[in-house]
Every structure is written in structure tokens, then in C-alpha cells.
PDB file of N, CA and C in Angstrom:
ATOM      1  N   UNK A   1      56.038  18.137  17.008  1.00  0.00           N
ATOM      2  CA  UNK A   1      55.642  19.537  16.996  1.00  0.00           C
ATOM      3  C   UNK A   1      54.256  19.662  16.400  1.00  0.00           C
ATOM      4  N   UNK A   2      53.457  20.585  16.640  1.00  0.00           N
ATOM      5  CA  UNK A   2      52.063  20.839  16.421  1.00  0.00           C
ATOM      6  C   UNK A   2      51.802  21.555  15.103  1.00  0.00           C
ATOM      7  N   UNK A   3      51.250  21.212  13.884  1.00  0.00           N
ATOM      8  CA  UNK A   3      50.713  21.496  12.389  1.00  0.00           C
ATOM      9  C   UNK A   3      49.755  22.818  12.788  1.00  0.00           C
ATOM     10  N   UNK A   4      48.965  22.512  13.490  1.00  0.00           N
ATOM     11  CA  UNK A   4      47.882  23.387  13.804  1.00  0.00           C
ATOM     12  C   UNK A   4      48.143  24.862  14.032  1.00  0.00           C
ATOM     13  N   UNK A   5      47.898  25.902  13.508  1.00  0.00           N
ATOM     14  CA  UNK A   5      48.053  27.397  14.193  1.00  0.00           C
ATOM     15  C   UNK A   5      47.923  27.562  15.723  1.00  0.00           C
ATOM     16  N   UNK A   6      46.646  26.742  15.912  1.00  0.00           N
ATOM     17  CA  UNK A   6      46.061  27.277  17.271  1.00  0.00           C
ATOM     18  C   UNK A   6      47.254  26.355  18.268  1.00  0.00           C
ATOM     19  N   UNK A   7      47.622  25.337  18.223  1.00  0.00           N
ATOM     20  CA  UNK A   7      48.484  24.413  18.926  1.00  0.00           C
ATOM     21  C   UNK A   7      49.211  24.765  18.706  1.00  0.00           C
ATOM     22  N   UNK A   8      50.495  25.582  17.655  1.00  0.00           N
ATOM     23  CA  UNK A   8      51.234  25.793  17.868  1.00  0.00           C
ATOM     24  C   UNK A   8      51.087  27.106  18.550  1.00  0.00           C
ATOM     25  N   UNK A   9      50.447  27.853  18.873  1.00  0.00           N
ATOM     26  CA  UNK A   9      50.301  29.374  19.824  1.00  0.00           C
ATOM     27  C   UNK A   9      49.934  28.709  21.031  1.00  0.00           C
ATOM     28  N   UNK A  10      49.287  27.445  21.230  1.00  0.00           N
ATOM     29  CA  UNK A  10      49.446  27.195  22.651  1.00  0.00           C
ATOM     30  C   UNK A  10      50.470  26.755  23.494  1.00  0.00           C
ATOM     31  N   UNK A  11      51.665  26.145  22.534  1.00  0.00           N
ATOM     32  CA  UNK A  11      52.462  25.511  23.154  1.00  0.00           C
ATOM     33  C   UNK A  11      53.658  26.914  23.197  1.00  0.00           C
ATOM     34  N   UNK A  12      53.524  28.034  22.483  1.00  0.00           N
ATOM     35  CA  UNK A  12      54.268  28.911  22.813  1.00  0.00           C
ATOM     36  C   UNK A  12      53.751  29.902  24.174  1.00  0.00           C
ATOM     37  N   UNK A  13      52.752  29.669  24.436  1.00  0.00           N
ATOM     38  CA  UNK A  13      52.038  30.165  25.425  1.00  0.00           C
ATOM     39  C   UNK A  13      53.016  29.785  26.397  1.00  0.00           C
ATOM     40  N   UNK A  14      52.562  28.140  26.104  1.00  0.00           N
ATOM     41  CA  UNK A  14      52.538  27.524  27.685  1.00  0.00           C
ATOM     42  C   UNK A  14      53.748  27.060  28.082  1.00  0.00           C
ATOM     43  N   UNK A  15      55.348  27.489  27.323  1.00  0.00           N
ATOM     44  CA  UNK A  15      56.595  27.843  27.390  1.00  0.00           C
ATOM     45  C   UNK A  15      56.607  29.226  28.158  1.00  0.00           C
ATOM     46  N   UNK A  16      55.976  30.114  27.370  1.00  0.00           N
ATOM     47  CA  UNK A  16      56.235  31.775  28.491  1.00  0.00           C
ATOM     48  C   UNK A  16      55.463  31.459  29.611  1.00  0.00           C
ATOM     49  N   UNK A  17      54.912  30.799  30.081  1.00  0.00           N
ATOM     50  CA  UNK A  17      54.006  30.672  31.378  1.00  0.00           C
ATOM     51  C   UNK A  17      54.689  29.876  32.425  1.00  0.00           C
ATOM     52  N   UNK A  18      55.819  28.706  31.591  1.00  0.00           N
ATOM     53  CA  UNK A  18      56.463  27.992  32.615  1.00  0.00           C
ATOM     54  C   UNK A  18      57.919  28.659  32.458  1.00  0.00           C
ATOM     55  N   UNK A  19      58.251  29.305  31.994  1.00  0.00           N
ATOM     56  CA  UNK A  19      59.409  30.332  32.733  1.00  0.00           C
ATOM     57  C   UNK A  19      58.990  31.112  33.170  1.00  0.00           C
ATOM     58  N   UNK A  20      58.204  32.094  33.040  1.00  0.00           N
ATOM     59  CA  UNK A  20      57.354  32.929  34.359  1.00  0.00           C
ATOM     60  C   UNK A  20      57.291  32.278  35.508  1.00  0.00           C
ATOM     61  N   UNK A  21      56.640  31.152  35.959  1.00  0.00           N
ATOM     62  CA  UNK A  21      56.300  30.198  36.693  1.00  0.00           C
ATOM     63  C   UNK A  21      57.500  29.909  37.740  1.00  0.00           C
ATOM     64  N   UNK A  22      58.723  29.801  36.720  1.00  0.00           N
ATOM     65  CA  UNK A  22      59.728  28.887  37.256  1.00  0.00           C
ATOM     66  C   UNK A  22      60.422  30.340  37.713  1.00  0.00           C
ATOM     67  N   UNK A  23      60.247  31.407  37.422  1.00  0.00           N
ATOM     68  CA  UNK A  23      60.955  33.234  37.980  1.00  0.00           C
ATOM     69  C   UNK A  23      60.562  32.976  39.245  1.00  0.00           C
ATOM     70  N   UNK A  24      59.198  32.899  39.538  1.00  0.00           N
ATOM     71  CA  UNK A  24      57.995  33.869  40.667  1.00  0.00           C
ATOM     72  C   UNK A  24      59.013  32.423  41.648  1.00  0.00           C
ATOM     73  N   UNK A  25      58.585  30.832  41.001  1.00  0.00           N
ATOM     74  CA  UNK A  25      59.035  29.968  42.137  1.00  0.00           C
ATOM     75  C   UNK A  25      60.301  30.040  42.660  1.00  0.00           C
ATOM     76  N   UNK A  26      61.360  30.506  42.048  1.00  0.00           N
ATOM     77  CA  UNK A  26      63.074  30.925  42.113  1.00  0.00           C
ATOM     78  C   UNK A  26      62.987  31.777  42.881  1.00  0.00           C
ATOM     79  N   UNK A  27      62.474  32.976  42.844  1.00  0.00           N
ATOM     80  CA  UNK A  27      62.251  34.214  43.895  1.00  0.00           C
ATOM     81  C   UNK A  27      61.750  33.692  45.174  1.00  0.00           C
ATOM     82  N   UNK A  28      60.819  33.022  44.990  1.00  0.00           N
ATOM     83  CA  UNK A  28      59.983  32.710  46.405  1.00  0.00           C
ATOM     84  C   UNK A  28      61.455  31.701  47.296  1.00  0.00           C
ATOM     85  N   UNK A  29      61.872  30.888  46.690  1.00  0.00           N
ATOM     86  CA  UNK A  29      62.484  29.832  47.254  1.00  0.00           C
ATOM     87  C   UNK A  29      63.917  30.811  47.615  1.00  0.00           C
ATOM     88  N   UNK A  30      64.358  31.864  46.973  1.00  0.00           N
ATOM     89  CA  UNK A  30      65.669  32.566  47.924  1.00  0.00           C
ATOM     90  C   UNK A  30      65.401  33.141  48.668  1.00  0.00           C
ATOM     91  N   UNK A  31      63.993  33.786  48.743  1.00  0.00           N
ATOM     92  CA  UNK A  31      63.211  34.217  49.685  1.00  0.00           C
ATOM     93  C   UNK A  31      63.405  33.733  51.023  1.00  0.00           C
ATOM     94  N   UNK A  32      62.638  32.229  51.232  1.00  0.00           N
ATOM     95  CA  UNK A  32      63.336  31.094  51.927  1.00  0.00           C
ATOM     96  C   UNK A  32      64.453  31.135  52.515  1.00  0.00           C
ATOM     97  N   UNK A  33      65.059  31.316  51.434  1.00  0.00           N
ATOM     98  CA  UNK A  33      66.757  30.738  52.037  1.00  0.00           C
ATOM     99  C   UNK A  33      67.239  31.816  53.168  1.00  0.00           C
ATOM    100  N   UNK A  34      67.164  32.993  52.230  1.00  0.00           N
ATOM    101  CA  UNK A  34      67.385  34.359  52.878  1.00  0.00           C
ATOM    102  C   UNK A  34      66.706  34.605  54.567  1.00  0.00           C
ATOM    103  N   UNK A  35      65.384  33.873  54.282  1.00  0.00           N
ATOM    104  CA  UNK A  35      64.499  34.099  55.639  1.00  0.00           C
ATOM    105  C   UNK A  35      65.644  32.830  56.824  1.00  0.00           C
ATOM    106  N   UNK A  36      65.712  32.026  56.072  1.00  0.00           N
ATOM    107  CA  UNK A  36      66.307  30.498  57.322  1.00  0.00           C
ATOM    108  C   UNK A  36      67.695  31.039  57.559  1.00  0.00           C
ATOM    109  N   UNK A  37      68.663  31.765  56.471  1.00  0.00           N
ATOM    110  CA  UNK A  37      69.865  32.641  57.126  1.00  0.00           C
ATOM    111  C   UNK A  37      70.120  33.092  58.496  1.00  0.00           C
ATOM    112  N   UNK A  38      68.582  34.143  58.096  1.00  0.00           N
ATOM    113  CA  UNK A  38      68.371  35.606  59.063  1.00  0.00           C
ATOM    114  C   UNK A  38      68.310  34.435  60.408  1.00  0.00           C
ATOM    115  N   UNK A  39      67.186  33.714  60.844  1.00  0.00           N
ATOM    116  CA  UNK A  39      66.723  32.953  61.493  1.00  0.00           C
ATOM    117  C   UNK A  39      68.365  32.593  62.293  1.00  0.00           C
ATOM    118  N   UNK A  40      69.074  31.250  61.167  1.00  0.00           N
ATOM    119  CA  UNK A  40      69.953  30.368  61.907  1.00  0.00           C
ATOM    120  C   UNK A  40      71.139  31.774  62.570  1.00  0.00           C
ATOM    121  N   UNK A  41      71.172  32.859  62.273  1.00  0.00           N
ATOM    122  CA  UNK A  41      72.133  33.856  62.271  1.00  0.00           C
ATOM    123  C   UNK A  41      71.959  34.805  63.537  1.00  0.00           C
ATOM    124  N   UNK A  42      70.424  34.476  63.972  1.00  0.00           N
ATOM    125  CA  UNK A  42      69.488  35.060  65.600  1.00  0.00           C
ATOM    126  C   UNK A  42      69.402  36.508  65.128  1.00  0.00           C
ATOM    127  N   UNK A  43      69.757  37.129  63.514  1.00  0.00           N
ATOM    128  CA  UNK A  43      69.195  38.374  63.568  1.00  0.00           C
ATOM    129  C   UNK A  43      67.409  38.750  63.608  1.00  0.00           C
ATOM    130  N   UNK A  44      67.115  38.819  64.272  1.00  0.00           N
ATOM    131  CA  UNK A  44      65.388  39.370  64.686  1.00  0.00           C
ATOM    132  C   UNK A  44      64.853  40.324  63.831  1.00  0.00           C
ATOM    133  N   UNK A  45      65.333  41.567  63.849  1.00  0.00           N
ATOM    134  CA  UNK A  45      65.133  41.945  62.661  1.00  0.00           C
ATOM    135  C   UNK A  45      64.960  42.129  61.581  1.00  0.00           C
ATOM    136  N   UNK A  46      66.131  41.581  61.109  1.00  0.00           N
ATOM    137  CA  UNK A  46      66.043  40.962  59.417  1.00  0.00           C
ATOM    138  C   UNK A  46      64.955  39.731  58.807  1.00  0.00           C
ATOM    139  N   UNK A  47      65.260  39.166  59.846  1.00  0.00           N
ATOM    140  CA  UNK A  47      64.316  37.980  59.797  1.00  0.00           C
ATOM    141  C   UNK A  47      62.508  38.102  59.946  1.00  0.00           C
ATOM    142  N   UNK A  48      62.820  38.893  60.737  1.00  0.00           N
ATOM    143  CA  UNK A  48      61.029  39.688  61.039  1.00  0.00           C
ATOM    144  C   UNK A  48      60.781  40.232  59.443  1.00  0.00           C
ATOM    145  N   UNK A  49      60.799  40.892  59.046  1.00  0.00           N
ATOM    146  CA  UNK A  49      61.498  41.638  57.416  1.00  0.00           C
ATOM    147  C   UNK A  49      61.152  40.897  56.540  1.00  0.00           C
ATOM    148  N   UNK A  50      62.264  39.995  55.946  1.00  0.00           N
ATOM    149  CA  UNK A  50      62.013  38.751  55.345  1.00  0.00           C
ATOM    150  C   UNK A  50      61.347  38.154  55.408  1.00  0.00           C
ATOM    151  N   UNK A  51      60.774  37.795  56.459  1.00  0.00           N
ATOM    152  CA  UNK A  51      59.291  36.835  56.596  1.00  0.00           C
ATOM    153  C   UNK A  51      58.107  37.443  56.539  1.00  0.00           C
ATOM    154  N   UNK A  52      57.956  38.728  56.369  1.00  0.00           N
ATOM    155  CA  UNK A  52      57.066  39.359  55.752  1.00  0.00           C
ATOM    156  C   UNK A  52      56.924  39.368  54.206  1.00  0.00           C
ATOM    157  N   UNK A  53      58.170  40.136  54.053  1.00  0.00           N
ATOM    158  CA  UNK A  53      58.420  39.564  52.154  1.00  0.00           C
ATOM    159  C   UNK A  53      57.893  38.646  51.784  1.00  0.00           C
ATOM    160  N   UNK A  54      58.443  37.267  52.192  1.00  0.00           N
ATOM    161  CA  UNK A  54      58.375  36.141  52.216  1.00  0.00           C
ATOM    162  C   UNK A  54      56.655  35.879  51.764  1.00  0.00           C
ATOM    163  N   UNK A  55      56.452  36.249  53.384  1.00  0.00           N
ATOM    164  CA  UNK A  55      55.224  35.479  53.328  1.00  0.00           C
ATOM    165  C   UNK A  55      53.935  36.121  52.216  1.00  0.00           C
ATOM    166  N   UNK A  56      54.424  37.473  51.418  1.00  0.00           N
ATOM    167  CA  UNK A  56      53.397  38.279  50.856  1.00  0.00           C
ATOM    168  C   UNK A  56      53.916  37.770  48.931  1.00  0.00           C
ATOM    169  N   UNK A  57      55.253  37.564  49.189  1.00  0.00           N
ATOM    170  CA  UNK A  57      55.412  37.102  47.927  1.00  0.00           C
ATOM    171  C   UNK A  57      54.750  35.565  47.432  1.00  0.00           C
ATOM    172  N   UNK A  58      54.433  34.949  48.557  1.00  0.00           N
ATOM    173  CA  UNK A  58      53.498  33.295  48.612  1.00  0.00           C
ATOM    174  C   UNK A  58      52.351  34.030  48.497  1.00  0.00           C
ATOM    175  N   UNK A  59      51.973  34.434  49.033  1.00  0.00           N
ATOM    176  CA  UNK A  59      50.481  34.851  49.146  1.00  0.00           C
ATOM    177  C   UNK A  59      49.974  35.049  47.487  1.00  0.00           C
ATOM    178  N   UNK A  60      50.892  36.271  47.238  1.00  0.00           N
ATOM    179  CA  UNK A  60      50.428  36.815  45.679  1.00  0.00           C
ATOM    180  C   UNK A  60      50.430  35.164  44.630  1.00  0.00           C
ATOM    181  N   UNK A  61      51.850  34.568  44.919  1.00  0.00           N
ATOM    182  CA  UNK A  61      51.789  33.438  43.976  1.00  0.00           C
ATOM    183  C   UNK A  61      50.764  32.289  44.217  1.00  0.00           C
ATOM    184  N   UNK A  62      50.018  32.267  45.139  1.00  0.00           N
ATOM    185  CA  UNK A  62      48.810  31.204  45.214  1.00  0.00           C
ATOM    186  C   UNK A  62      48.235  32.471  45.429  1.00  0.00           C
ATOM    187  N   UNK A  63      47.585  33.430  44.890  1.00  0.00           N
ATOM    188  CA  UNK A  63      46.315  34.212  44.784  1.00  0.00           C
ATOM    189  C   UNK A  63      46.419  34.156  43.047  1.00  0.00           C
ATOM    190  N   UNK A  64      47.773  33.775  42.650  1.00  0.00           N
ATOM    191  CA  UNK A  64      48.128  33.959  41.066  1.00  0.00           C
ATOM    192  C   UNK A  64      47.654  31.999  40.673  1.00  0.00           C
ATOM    193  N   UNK A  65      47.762  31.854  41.310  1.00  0.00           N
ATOM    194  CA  UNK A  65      47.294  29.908  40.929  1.00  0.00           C
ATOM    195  C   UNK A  65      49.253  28.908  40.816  1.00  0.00           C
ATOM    196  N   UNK A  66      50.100  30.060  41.358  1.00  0.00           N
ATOM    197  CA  UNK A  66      51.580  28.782  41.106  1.00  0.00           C
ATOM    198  C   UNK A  66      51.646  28.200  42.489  1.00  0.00           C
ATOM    199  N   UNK A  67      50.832  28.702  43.605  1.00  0.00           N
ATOM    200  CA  UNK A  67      51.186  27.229  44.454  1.00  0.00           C
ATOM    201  C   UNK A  67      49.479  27.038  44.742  1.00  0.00           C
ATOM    202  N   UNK A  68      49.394  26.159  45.595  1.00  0.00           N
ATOM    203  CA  UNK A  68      47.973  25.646  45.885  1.00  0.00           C
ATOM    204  C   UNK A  68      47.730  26.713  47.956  1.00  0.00           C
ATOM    205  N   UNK A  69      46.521  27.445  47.841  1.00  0.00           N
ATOM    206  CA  UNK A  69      46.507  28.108  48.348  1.00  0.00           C
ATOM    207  C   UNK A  69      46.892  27.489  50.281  1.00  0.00           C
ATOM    208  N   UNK A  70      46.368  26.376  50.444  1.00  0.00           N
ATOM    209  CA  UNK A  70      46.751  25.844  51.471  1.00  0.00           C
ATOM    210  C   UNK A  70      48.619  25.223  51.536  1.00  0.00           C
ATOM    211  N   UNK A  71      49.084  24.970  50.590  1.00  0.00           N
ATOM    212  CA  UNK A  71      50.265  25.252  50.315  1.00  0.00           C
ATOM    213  C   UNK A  71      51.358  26.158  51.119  1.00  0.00           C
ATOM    214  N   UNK A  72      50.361  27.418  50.418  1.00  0.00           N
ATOM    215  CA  UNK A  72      50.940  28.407  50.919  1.00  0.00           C
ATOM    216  C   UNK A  72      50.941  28.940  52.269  1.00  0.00           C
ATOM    217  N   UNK A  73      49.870  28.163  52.769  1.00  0.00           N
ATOM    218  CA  UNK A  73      49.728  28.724  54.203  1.00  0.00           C
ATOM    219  C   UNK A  73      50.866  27.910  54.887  1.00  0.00           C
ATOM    220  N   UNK A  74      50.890  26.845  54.954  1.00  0.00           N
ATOM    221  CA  UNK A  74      51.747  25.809  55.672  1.00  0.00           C
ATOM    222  C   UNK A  74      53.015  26.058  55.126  1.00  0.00           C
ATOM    223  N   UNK A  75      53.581  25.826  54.461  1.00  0.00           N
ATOM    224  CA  UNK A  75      54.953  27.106  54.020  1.00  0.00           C
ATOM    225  C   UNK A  75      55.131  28.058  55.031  1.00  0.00           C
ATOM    226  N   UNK A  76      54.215  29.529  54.966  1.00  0.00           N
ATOM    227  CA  UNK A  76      53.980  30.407  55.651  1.00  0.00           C
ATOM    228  C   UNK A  76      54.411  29.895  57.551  1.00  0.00           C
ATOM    229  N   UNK A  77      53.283  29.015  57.855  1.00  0.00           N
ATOM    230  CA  UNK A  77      53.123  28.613  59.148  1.00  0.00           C
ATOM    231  C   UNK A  77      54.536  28.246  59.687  1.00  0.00           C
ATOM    232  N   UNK A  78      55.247  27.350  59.203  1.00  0.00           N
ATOM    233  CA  UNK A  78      55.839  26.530  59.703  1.00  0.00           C
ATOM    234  C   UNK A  78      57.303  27.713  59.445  1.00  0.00           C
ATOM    235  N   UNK A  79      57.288  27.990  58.728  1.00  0.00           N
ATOM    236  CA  UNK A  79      58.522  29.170  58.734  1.00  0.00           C
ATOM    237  C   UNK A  79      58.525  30.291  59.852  1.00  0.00           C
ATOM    238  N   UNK A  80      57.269  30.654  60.062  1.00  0.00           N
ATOM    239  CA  UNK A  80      57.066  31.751  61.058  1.00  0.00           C
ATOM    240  C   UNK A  80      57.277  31.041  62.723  1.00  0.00           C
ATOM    241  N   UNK A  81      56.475  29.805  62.685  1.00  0.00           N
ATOM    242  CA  UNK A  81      56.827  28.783  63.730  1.00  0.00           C
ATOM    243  C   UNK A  81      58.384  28.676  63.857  1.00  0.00           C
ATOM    244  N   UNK A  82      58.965  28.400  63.030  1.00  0.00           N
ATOM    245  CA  UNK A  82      60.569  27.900  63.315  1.00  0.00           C
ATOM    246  C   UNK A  82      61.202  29.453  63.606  1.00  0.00           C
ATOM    247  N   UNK A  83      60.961  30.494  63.122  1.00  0.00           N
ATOM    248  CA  UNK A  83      61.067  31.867  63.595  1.00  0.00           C
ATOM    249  C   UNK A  83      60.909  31.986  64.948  1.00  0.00           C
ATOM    250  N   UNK A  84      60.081  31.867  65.559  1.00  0.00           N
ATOM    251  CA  UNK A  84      59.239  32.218  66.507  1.00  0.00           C
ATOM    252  C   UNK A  84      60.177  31.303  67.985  1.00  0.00           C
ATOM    253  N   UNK A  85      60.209  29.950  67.143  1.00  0.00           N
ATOM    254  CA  UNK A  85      60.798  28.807  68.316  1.00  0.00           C
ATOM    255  C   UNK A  85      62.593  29.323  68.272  1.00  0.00           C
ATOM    256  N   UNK A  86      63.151  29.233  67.548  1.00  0.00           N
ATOM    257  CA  UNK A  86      64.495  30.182  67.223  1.00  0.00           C
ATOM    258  C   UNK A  86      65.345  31.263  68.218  1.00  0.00           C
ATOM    259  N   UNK A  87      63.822  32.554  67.433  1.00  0.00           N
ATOM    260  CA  UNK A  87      64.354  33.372  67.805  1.00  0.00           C
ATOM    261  C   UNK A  87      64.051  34.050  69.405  1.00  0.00           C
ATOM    262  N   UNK A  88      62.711  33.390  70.168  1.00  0.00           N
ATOM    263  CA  UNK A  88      62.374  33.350  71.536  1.00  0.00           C
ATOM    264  C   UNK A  88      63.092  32.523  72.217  1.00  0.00           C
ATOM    265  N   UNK A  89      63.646  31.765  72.285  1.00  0.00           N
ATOM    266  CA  UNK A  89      64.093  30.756  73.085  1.00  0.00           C
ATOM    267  C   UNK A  89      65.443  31.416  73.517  1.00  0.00           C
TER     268      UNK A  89
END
């Protein structure tokens, strides 16, 4: 454990930052789940919906620095792709 004032306020920091962290990533990832449901389930709607959510709740978290912004796109892409191949076919 850290003697220092300043080290010990950083390491309490950087505890509230990785449960924050680990909220926004928990949300995003049922997000996910919820979106591949709608998808495997052929509701169009819901799924159209959700993948909006989806894709705006990634956005904010790599505009916030928790994923890496190209990350987020390919996430994005490939979900809307498997949407797209799914629910047209």
C-alpha cells in the first residue's frame, strides 16, 4: 500500500475509474447480447432499435477513451453487417 498522500489518492482514484469502466463496459456488452437476441429472433424492429442504442452507447465510450476508437467502429460494423445479412436474407 502507498505511504504517500498523493499515491494513496491516486490509487483511490484509479479504483473509482475501474468500476466506472467496468459499468459503461457491462452495459455496452448486454447491449450486445440484447442486439444478437433481437437479430437470432428475425425481430427487425427491435433489432433496428438496439443497434442504434448499441451503436451510440460505443460511440460515447471510445469518445470517453474505454474502448479504442477504431475498436469501436468494427464492433459497430460487423454487428450491423450480421444484422443486415440476417435480417435481409
Amino acid at each position: 500500500m502507498a505511504n504517500i498522500v498523493s499515491a494513496k489518492k491516486r490509487a483511490r482514484q484509479s479504483l473509482v475509474r475501474r468500476d466506472r469502466n467496468q459499468q459503461m463496459k457491462k452495459a455496452i456488452r448486454g447491449l450486445e447480447k440484447k442486439v444478437r437476441n433481437a437479430i437470432s429472433s428475425k425481430d427487425k424492429d427491435a433489432a433496428a432499435s438496439l443497434l442504434k442504442d448499441y451503436s451510440s452507447a460505443i460511440d460515447k465510450a471510445a469518445t470517453k477513451g474505454k474502448y479504442h476508437p477504431k475498436t469501436a467502429s468494427r464492433k459497430i460494423s460487423r454487428l450491423t453487417i450480421s444484422m443486415n445479412k440476417a435480417l435481409n436474407s
